[in-house]
C-alpha atoms as a PDB file:
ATOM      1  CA  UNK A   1      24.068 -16.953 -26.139  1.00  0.00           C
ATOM      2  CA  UNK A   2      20.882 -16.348 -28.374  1.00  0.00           C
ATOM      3  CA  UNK A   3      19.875 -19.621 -26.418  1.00  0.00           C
ATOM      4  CA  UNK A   4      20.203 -18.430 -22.930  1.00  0.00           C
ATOM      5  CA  UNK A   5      17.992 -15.547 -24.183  1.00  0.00           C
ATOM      6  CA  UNK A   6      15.197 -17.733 -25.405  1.00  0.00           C
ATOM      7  CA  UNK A   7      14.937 -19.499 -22.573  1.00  0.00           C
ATOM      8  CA  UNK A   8      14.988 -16.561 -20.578  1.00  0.00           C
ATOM      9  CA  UNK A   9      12.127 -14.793 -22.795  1.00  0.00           C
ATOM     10  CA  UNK A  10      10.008 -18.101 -22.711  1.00  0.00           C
ATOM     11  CA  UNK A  11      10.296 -18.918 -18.936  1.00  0.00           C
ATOM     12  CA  UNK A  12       9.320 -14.799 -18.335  1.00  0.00           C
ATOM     13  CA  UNK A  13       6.350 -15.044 -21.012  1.00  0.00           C
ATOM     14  CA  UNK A  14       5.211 -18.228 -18.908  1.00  0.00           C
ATOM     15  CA  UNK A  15       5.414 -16.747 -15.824  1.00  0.00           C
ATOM     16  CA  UNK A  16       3.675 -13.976 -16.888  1.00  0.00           C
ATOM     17  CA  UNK A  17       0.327 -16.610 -18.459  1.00  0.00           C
ATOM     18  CA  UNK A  18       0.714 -17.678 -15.238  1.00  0.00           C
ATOM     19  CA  UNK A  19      -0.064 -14.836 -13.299  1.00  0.00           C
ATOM     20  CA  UNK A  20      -2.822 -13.678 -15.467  1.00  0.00           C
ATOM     21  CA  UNK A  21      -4.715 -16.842 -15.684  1.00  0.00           C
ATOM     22  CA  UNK A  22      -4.434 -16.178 -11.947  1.00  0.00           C
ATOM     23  CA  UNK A  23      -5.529 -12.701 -12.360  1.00  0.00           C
ATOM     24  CA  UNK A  24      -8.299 -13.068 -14.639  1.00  0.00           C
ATOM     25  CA  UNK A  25      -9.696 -16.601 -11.945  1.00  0.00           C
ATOM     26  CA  UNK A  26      -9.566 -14.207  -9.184  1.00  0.00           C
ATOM     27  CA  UNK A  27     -11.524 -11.483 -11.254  1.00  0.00           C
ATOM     28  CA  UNK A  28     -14.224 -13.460 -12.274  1.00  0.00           C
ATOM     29  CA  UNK A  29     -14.572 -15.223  -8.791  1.00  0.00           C
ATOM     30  CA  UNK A  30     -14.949 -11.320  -7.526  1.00  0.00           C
ATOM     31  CA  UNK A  31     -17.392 -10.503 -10.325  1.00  0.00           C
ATOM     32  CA  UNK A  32     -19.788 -13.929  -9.613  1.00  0.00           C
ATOM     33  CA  UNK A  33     -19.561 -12.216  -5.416  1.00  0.00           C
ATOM     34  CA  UNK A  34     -21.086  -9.226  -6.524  1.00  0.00           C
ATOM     35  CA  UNK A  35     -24.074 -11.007  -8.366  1.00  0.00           C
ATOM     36  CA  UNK A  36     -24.313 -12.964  -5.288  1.00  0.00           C
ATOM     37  CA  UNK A  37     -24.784 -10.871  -2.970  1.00  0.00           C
ATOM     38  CA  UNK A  38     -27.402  -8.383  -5.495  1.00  0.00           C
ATOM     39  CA  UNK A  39     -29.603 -11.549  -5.233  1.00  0.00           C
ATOM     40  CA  UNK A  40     -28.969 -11.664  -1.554  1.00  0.00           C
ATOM     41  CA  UNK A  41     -29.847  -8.205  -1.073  1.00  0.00           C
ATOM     42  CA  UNK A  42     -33.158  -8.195  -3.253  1.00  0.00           C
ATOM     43  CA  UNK A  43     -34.335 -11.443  -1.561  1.00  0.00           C
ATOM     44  CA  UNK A  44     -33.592 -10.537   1.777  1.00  0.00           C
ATOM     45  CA  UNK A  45     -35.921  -6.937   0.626  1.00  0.00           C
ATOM     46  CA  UNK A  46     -38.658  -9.676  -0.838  1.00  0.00           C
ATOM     47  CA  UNK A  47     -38.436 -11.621   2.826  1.00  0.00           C
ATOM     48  CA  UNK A  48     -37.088 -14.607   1.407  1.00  0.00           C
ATOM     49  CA  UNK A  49     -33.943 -14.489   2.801  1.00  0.00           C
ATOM     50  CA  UNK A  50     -33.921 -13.930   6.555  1.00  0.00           C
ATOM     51  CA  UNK A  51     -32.261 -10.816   8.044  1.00  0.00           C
ATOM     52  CA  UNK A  52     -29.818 -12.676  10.116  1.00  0.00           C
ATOM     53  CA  UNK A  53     -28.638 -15.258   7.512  1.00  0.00           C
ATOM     54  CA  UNK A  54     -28.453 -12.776   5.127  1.00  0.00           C
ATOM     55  CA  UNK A  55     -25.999 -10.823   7.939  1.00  0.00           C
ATOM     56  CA  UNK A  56     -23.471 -13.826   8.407  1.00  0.00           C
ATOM     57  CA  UNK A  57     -23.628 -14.755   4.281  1.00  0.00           C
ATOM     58  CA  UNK A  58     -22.876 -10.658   4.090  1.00  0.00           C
ATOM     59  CA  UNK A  59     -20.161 -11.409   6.080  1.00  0.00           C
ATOM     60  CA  UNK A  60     -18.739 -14.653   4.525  1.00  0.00           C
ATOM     61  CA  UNK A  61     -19.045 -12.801   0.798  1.00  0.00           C
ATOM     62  CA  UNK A  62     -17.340  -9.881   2.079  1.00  0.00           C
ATOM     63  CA  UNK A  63     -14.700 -11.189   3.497  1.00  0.00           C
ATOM     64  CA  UNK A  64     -13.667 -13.336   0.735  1.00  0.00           C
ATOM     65  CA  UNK A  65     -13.967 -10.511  -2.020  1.00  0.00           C
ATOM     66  CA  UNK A  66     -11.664  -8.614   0.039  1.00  0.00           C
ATOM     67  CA  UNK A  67      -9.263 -11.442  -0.117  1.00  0.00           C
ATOM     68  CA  UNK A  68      -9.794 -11.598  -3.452  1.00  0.00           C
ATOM     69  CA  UNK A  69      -9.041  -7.704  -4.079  1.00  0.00           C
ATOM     70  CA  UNK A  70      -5.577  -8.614  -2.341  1.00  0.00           C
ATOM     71  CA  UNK A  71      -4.576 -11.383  -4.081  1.00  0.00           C
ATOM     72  CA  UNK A  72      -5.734  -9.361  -7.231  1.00  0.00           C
ATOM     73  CA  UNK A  73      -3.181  -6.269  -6.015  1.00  0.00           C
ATOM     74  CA  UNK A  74      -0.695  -9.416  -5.033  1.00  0.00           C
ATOM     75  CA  UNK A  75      -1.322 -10.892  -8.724  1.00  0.00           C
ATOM     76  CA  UNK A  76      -0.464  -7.272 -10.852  1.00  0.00           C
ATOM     77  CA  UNK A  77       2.501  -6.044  -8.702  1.00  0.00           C
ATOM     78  CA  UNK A  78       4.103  -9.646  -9.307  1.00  0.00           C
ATOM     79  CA  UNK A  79       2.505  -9.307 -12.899  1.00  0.00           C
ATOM     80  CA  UNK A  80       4.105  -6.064 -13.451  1.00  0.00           C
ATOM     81  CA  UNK A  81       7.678  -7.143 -11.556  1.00  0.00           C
ATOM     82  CA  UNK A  82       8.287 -10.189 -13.818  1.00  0.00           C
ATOM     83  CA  UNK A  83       7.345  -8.285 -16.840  1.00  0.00           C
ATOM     84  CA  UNK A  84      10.607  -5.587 -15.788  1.00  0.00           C
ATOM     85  CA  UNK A  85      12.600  -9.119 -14.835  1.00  0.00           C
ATOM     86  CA  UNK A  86      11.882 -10.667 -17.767  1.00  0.00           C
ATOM     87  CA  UNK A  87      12.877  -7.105 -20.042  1.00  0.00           C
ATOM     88  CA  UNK A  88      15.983  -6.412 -18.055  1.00  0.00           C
ATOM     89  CA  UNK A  89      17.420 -10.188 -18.321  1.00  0.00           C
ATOM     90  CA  UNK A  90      17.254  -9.765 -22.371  1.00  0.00           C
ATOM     91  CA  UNK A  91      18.962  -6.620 -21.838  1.00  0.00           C
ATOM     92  CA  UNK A  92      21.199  -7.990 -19.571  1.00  0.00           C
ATOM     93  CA  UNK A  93      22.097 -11.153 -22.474  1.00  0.00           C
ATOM     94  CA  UNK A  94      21.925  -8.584 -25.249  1.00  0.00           C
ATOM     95  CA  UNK A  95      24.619  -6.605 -23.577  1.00  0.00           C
ATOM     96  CA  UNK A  96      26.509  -9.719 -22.346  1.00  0.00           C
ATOM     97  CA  UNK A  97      26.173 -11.114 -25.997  1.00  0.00           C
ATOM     98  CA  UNK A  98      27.554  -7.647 -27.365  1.00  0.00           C
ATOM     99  CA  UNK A  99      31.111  -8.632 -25.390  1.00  0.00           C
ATOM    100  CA  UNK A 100      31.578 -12.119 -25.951  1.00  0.00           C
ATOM    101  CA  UNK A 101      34.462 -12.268 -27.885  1.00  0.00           C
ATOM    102  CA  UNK A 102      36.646  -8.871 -25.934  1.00  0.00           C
ATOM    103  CA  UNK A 103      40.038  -9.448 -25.822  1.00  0.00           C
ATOM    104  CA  UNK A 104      40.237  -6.495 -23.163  1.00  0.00           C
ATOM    105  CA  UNK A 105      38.885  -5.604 -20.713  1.00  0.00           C
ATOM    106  CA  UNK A 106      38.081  -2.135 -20.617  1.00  0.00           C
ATOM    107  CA  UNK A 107      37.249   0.861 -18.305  1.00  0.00           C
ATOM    108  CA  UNK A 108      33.994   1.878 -20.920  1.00  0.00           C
ATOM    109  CA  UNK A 109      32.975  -1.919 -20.873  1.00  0.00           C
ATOM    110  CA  UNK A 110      33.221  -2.470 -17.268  1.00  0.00           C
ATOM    111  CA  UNK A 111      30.772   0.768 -17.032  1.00  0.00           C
ATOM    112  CA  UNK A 112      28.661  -0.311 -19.337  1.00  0.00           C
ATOM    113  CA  UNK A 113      28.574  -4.006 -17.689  1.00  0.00           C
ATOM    114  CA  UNK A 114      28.934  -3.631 -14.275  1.00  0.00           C
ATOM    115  CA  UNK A 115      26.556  -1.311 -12.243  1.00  0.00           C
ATOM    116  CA  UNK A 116      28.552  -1.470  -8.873  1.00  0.00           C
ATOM    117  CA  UNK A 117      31.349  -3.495  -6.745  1.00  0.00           C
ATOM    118  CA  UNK A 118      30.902  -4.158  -3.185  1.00  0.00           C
ATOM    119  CA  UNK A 119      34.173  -4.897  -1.404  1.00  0.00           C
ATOM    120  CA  UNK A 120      33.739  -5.979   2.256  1.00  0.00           C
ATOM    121  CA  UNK A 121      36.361  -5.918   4.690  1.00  0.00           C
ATOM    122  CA  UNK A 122      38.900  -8.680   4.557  1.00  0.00           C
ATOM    123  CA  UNK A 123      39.269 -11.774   7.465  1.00  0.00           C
ATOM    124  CA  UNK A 124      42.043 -13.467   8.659  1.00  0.00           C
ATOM    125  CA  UNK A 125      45.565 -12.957   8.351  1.00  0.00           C
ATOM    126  CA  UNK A 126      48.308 -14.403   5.680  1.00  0.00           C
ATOM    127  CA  UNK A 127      47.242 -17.227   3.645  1.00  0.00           C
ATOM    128  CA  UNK A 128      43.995 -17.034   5.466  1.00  0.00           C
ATOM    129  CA  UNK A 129      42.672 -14.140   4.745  1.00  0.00           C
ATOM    130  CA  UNK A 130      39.699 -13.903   2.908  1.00  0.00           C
ATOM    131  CA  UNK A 131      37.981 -10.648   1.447  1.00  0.00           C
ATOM    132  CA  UNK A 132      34.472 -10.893  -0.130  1.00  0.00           C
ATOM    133  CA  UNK A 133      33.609  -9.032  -3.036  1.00  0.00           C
ATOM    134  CA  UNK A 134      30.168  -8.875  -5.046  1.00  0.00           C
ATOM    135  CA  UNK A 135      29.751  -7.860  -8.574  1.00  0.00           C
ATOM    136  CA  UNK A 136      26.496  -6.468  -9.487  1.00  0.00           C
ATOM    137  CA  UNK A 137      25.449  -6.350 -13.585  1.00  0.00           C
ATOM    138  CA  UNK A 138      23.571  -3.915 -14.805  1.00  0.00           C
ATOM    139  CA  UNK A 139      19.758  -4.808 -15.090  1.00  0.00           C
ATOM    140  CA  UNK A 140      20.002  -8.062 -13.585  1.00  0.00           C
ATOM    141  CA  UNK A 141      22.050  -7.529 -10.203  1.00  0.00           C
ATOM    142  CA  UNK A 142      23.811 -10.206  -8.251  1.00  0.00           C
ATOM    143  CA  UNK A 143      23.788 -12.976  -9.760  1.00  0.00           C
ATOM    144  CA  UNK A 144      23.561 -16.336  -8.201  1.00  0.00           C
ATOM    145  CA  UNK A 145      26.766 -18.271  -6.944  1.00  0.00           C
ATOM    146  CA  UNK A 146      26.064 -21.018  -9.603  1.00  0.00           C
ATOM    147  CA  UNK A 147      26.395 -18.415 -12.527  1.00  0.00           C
ATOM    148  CA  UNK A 148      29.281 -16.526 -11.236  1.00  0.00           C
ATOM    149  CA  UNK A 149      32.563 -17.293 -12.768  1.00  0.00           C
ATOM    150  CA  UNK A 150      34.643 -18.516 -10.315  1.00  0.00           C
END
């Protein structure tokens, strides 16, 4: 188990390098725009720089610092998410690790594992009927089909 956890802790920590190697390209790109467009503004003042090519680079700058400022919001909220996902799945193995070796099942463990049961209503009749039922863990959720016990 202490393996699943490392692996779970290294993939979040690279994720998270990730985005702020992102973060930090998109920052400095943003910072470079306004120095740009200082020197555009002073030499358009001097005369150097025409009034209407100074209007359509104005534009251009603009426009792409504001996309910038986007994926900058974009960059921390996903930042900030896989930080939480990253904290909740070692919570999630600590607390899975803590039960490993049960040998029953009980009500104070199933509250302490299990955050809610969704039963849906069943389909078919006899031998055919079918009745789906999801199990969602505490801080991690649903998990995907190819880690659910079957």
């Amino acid at each position: 188990m202490e393996y699943a956890r490392m692996v779970a802790v290294r993939k979040g920590e690279h994720d998270v390098r990730q985005g702020q190697a992102d973060l930090e390209k998109h920052k400095q790109r943003c910072a470079e725009i306004d120095t740009v467009l200082k020197r555009m503004v002073e030499q358009n003042a001097l005369g150097v720089l025409a009034d209407e090519r100074f209007t359509v680079l104005m534009r251009e700058y603009e426009a792409e610092q504001a996309d910038l400022m986007r994926k900058i919001k974009e960059a921390e909220q996903k930042m900030s998410k896989q930080k939480a996902d990253c904290e909740n799945a070692v919570k999630f193995y600590d607390l899975i690790h803590k039960y490993t070796d049960i040998e029953e099942l009980t009500a104070p463990i199933l509250h302490e594992v299990i955050d809610r049961i969704k039963v849906y209503n069943a389909v078919g009749v006899g031998k055919r009927r079918v009745q789906d039922v999801e199990i969602f863990y505490r801080f991690v959720g649903l998990l995907p089909d190819e880690l659910t016990p079957q």
